[in-house]
C-alpha atoms as a PDB file:
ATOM      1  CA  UNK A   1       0.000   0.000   0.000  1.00  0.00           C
ATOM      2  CA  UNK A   2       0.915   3.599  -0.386  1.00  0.00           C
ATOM      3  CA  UNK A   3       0.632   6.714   1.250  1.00  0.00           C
ATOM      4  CA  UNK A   4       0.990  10.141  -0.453  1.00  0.00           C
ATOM      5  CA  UNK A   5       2.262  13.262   1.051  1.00  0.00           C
ATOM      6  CA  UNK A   6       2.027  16.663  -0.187  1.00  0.00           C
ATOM      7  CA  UNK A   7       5.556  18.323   0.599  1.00  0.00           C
ATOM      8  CA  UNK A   8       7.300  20.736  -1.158  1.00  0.00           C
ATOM      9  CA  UNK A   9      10.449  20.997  -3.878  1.00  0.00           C
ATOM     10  CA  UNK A  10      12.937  23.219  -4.510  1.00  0.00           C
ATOM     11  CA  UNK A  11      14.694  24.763  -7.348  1.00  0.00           C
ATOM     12  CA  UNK A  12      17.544  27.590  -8.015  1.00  0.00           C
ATOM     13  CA  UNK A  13      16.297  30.281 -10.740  1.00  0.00           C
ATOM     14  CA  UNK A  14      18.578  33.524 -12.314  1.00  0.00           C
ATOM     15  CA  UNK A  15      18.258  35.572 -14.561  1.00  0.00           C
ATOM     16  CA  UNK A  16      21.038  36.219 -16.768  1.00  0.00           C
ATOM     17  CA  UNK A  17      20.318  40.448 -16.743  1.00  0.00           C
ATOM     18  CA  UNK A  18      23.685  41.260 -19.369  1.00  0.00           C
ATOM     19  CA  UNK A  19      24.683  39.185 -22.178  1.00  0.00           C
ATOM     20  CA  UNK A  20      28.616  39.485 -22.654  1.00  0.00           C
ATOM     21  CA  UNK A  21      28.618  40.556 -26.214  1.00  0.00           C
ATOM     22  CA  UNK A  22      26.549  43.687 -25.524  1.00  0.00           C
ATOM     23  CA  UNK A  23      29.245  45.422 -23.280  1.00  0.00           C
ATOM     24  CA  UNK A  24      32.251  47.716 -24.760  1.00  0.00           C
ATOM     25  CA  UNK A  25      35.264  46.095 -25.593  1.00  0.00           C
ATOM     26  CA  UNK A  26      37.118  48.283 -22.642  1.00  0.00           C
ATOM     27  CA  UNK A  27      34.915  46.746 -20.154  1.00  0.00           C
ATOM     28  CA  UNK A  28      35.208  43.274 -21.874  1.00  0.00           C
ATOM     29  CA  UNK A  29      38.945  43.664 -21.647  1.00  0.00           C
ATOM     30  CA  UNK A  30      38.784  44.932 -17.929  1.00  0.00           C
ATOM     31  CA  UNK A  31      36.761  42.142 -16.817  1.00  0.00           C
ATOM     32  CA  UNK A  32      38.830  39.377 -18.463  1.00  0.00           C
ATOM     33  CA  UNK A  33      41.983  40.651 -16.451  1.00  0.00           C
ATOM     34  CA  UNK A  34      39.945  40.979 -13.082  1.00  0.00           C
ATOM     35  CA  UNK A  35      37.893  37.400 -13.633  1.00  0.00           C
ATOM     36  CA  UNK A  36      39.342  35.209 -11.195  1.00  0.00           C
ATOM     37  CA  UNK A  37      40.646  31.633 -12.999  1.00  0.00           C
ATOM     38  CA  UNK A  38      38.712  28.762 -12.741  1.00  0.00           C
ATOM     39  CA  UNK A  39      40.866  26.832 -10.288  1.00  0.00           C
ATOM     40  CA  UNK A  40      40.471  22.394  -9.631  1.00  0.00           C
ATOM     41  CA  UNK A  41      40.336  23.064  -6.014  1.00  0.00           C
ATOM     42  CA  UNK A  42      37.803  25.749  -5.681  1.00  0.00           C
ATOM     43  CA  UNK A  43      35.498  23.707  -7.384  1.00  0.00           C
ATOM     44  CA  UNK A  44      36.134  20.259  -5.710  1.00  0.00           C
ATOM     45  CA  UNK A  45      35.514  22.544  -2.736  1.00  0.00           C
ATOM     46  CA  UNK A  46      31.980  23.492  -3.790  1.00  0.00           C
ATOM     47  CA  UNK A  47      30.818  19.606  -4.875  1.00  0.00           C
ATOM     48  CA  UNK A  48      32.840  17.900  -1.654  1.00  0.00           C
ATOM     49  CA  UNK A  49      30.215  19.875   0.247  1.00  0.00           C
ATOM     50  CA  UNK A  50      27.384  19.598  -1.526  1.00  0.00           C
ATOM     51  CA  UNK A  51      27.442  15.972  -2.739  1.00  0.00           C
ATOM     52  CA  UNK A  52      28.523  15.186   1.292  1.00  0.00           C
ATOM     53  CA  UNK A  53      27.235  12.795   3.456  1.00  0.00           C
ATOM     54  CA  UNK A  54      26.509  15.380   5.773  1.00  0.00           C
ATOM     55  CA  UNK A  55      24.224  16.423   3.312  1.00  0.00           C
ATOM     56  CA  UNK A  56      21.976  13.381   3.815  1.00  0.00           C
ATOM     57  CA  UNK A  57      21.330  12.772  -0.144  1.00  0.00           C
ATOM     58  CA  UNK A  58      19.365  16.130  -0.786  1.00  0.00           C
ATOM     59  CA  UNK A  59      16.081  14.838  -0.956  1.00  0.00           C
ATOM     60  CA  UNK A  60      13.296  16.434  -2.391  1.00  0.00           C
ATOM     61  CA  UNK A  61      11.306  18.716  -0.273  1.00  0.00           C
ATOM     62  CA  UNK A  62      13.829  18.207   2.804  1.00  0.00           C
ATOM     63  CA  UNK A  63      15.855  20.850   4.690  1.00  0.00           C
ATOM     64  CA  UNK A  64      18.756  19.903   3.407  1.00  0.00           C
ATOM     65  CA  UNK A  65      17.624  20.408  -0.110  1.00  0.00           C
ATOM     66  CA  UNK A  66      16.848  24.007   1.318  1.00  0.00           C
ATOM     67  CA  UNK A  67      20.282  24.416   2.170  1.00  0.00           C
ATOM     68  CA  UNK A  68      21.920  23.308  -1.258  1.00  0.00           C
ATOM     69  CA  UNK A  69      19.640  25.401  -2.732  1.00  0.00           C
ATOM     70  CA  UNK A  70      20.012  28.753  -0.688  1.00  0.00           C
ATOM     71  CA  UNK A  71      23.848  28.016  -0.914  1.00  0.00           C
ATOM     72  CA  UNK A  72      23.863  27.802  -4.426  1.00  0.00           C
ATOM     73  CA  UNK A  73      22.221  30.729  -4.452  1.00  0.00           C
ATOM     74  CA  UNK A  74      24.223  32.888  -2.166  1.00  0.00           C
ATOM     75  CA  UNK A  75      26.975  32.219  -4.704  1.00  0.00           C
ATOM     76  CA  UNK A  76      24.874  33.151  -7.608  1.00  0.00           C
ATOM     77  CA  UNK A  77      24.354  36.772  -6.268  1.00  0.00           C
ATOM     78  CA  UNK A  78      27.992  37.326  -5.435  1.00  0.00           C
ATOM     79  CA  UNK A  79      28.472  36.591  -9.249  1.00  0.00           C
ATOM     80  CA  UNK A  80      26.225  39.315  -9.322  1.00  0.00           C
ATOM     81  CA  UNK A  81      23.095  36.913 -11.207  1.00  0.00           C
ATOM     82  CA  UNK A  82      19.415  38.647 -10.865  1.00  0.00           C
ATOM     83  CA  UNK A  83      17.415  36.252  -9.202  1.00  0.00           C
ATOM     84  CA  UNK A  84      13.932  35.003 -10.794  1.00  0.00           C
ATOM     85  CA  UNK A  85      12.933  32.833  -7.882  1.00  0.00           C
ATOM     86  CA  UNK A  86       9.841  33.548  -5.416  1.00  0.00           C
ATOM     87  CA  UNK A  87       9.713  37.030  -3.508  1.00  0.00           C
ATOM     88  CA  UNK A  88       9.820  37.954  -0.143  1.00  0.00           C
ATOM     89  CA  UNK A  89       7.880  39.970   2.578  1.00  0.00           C
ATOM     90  CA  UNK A  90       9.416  42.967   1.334  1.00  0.00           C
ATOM     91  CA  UNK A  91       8.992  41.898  -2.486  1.00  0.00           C
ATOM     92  CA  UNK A  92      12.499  41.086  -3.290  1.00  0.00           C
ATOM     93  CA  UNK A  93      13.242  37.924  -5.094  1.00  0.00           C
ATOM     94  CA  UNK A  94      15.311  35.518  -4.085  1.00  0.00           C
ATOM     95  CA  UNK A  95      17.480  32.360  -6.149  1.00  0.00           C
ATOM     96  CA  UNK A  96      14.801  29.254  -4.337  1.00  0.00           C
ATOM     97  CA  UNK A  97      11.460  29.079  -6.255  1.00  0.00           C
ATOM     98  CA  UNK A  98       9.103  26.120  -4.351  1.00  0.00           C
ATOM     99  CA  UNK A  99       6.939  23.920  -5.999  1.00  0.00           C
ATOM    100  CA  UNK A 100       4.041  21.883  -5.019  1.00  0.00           C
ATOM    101  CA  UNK A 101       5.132  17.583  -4.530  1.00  0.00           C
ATOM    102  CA  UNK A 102       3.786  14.660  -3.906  1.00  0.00           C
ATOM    103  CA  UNK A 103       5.340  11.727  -2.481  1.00  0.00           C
ATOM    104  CA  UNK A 104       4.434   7.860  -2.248  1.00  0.00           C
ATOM    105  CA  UNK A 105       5.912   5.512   0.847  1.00  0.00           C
ATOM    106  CA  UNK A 106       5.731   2.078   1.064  1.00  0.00           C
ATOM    107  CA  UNK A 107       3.294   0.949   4.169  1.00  0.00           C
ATOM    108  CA  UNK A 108       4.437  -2.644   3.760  1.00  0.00           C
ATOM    109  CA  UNK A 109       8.089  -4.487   1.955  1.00  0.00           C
ATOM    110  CA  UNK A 110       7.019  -4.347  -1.889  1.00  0.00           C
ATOM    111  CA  UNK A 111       7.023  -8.153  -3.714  1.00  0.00           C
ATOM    112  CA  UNK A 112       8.318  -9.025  -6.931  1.00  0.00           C
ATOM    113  CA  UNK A 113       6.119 -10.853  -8.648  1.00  0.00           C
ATOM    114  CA  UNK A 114       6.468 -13.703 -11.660  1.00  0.00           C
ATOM    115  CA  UNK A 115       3.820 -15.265 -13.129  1.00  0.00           C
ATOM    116  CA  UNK A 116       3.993 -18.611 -15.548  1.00  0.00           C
ATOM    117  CA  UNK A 117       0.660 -20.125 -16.949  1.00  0.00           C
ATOM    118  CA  UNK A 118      -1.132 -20.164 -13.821  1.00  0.00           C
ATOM    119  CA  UNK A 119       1.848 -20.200 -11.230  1.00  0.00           C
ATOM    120  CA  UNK A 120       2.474 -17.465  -9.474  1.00  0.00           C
ATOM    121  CA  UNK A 121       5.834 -16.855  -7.587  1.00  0.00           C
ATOM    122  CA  UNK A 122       5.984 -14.184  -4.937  1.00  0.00           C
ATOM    123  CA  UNK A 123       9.731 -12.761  -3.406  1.00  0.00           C
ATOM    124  CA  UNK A 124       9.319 -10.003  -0.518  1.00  0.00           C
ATOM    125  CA  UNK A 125      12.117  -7.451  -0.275  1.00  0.00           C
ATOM    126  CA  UNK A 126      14.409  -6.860   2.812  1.00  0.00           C
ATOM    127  CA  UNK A 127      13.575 -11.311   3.263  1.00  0.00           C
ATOM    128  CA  UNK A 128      14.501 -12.212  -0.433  1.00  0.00           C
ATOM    129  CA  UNK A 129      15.972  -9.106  -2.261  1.00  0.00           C
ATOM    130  CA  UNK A 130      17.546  -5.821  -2.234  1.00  0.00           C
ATOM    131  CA  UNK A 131      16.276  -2.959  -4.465  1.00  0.00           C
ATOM    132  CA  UNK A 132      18.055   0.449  -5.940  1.00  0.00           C
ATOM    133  CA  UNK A 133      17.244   2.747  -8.250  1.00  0.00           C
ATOM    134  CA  UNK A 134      13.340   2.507  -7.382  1.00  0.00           C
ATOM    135  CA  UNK A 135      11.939   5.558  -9.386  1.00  0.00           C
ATOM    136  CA  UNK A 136       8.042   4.204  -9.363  1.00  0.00           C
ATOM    137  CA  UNK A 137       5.879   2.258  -6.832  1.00  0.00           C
ATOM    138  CA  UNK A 138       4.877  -0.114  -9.577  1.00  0.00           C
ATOM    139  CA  UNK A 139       6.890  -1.742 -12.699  1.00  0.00           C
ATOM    140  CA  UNK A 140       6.137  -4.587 -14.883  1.00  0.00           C
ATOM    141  CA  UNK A 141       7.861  -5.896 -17.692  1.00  0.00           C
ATOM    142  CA  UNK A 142       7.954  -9.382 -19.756  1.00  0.00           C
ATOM    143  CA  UNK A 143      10.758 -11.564 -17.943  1.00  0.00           C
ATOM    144  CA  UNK A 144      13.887 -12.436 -19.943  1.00  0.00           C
ATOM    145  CA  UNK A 145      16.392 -15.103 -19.048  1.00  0.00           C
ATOM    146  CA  UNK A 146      19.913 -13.642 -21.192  1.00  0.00           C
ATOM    147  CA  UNK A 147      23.603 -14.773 -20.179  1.00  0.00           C
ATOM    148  CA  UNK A 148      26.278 -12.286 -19.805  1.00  0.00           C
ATOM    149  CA  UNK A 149      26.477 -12.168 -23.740  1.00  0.00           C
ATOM    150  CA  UNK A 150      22.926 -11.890 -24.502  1.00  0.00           C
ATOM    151  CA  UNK A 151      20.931  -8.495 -25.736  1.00  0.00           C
ATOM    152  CA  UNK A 152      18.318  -6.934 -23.112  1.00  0.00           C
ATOM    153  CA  UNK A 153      14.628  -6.362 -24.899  1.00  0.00           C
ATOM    154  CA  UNK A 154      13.376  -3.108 -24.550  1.00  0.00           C
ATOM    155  CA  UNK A 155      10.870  -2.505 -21.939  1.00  0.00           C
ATOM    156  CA  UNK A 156      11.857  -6.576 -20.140  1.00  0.00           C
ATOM    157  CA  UNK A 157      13.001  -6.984 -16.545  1.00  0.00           C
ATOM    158  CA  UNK A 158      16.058  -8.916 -17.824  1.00  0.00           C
ATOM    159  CA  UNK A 159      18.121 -11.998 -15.645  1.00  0.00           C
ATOM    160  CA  UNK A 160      21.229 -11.810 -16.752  1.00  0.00           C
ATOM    161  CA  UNK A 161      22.946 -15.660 -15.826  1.00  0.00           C
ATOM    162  CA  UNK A 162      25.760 -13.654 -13.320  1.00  0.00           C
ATOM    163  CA  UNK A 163      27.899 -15.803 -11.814  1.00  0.00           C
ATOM    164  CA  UNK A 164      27.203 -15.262  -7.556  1.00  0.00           C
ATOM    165  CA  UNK A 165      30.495 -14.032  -6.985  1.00  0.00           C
ATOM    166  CA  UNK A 166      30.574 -11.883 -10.254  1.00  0.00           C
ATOM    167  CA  UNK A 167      32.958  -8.995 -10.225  1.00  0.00           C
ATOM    168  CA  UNK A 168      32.088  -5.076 -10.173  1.00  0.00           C
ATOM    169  CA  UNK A 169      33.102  -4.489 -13.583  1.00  0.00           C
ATOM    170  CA  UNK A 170      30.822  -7.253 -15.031  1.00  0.00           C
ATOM    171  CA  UNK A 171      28.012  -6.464 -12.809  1.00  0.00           C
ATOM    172  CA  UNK A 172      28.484  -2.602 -14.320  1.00  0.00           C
ATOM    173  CA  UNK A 173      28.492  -3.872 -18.006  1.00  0.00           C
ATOM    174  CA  UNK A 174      25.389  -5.859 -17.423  1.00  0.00           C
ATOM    175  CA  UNK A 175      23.576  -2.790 -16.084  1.00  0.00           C
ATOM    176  CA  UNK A 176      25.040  -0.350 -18.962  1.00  0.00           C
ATOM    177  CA  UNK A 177      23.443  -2.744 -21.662  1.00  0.00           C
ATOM    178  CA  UNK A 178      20.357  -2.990 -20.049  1.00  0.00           C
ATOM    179  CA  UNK A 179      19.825   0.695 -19.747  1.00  0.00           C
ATOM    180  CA  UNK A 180      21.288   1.006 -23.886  1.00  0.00           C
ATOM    181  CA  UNK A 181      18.509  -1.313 -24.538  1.00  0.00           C
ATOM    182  CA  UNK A 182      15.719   0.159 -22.628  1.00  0.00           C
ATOM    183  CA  UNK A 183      15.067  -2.421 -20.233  1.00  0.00           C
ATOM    184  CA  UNK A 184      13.309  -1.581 -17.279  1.00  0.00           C
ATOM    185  CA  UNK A 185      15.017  -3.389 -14.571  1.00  0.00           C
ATOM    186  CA  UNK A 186      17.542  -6.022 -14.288  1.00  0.00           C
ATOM    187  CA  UNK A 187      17.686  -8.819 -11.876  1.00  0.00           C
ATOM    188  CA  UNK A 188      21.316  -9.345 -10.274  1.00  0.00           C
ATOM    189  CA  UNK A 189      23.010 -11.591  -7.535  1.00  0.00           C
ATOM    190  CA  UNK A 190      23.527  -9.509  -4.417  1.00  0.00           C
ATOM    191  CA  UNK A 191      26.733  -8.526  -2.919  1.00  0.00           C
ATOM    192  CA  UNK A 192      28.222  -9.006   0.386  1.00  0.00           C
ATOM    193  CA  UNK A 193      27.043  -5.543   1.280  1.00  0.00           C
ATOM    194  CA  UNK A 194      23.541  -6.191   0.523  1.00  0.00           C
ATOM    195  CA  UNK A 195      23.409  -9.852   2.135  1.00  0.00           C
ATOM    196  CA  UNK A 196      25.120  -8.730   5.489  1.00  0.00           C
ATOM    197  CA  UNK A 197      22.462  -5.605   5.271  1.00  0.00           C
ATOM    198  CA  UNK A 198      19.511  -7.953   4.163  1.00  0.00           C
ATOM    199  CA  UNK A 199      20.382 -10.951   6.985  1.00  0.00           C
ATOM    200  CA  UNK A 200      21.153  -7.830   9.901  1.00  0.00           C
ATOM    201  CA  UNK A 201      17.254  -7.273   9.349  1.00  0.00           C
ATOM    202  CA  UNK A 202      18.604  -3.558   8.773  1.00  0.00           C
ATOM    203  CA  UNK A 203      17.215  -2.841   5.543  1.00  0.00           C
ATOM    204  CA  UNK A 204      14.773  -0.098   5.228  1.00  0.00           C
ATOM    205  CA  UNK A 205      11.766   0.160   3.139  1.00  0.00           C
ATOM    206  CA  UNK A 206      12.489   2.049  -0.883  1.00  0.00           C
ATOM    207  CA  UNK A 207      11.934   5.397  -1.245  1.00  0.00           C
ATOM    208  CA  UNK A 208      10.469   7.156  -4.255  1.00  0.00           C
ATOM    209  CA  UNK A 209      11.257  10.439  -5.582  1.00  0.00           C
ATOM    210  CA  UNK A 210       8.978  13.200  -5.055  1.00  0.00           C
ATOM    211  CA  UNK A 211       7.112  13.802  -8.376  1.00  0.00           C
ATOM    212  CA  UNK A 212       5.263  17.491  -9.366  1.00  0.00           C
ATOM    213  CA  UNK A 213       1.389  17.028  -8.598  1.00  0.00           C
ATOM    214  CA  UNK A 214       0.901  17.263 -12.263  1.00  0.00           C
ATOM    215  CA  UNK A 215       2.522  13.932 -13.069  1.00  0.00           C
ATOM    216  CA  UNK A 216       1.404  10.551 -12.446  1.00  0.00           C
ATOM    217  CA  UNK A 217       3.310   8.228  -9.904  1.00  0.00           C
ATOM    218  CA  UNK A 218       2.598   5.895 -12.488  1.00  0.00           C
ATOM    219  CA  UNK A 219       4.416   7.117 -14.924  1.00  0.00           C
ATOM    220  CA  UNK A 220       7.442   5.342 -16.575  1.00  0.00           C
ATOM    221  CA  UNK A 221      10.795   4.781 -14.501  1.00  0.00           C
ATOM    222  CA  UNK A 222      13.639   7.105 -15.370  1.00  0.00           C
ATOM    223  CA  UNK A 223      16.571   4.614 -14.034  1.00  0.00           C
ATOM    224  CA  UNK A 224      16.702   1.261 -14.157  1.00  0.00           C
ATOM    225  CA  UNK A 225      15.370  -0.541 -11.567  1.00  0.00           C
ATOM    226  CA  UNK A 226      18.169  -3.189  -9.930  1.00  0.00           C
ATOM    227  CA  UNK A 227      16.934  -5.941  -7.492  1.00  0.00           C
ATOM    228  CA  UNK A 228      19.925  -8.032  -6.190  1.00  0.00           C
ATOM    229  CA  UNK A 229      18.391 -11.669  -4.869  1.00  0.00           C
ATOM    230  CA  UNK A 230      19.758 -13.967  -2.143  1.00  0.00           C
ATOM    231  CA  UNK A 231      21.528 -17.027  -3.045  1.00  0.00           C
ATOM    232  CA  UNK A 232      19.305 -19.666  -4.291  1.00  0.00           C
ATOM    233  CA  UNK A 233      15.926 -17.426  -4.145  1.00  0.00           C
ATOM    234  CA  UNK A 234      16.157 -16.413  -7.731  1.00  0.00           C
ATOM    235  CA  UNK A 235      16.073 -19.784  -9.398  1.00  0.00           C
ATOM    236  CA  UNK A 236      12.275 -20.309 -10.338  1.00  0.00           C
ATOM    237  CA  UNK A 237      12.199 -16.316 -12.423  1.00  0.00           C
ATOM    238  CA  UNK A 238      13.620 -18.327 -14.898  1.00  0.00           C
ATOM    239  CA  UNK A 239      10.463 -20.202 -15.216  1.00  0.00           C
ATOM    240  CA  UNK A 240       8.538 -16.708 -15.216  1.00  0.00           C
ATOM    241  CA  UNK A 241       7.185 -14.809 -18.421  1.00  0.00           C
ATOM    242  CA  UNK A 242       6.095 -12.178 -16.926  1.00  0.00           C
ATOM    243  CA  UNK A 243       7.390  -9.815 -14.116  1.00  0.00           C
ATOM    244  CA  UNK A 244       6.334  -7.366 -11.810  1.00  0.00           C
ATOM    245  CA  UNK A 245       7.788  -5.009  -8.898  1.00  0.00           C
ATOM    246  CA  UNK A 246       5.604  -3.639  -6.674  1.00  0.00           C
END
């Protein structure tokens, strides 16, 4: 089951007020000796902090999306950019424009789901399988059974025949050649992160993106879903035709 919050989004505007070209060449030529350069550090500076941990991922509608965007922002008026975002009290605008969201949660661990003639076999996540890149609270697909050589169909939830040890790089090109394809998810062996995570009983229920109230959760995945299976509890999809997350 779901439940759907309203909460709200954020995004940085400007205004770009002077274009370049329109200003004399003297003050072109000024400018281009006072510009500070465009130095490695300074800008591994800026992304160390916001991509940080401390950061907490920068989810939609949270506080700390508030404070990625009003620092962005605080550095986009001392490059002297005219904001365009929402106003305040005093009818200034500011760089953070909010927008209506809505968000989904998951009340209960979501199943994957393969049905075969009239069989039906049921896996329940955090017990059976791991999940990332979860973009919708529903996905379906026709199951395909591929080895590591094999071509993903567009628009299957594709088993790729991984050994269970496989290495990272493998496990990388599987996922690259699903998401060439079009596939909508792709069903791997889990790692020893995700099995120590899954058998600690410490793995949380998915989260889904916040999506603008105009759009339907429904709508299509923009990632492709990954669930990583236990040893052994993948062995009947191959028997599947068709697959569903949920």
């Amino acid at each position: 089951m779901m439940r759907r919050n309203p909460v709200l989004a954020l995004s940085v505007l400007l205004l770009v007020a002077v274009s370049p070209l329109s200003l004399p060449a003297q003050v072109r030529r000024r400018a281009a000796v006072t510009t500070p350069p465009i130095l490695e550090r300074n800008i591994r500076a800026e992304l160390s902090f916001l991509a940080s941990d401390a950061m907490q991922g920068r989810g939609s509608g949270t506080g700390y999306e508030r404070i990625a965007a009003e620092y962005i922002g605080s550095q986009f008026r001392q490059f002297g950019l005219e904001p365009a975002g929402d106003a305040d009290s005093s009818g200034n605008k500011s760089f953070v424009q909010r927008v209506s969201l809505e968000t989904s949660k998951f009340s209960e661990p979501p199943t994957f789901t393969v049905t075969a003639g009239g069989n039906t076999h049921k896996w329940q996540y955090g017990r059976d399988f791991l999940v990332s890149n979860l973009r919708a609270p529903r996905i379906s697909g026709e199951l395909q059974v591929i080895e590591p050589s094999g071509t993903p169909a567009k628009g299957a939830i594709v088993v790729v025949k991984l050994p269970e040890k496989v290495q990272p790089d493998q496990r990388r090109e599987s996922m690259m050649k699903a998401v060439a394809a079009g596939a909508v998810g792709v069903v791997m062996p889990e790692t020893e992160a995700n099995r120590k995570t899954r058998q600690a009983g410490d793995a949380r229920l998915p989260t889904l993106p916040g999506r603008s109230m105009a759009c339907s959760l429904n709508a299509k995945p923009g990632r492709l879903v990954v669930p990583s299976f236990r040893s052994g509890a993948e062995s009947p999809i191959g028997d599947g035709r068709t697959s569903e997350r949920r």
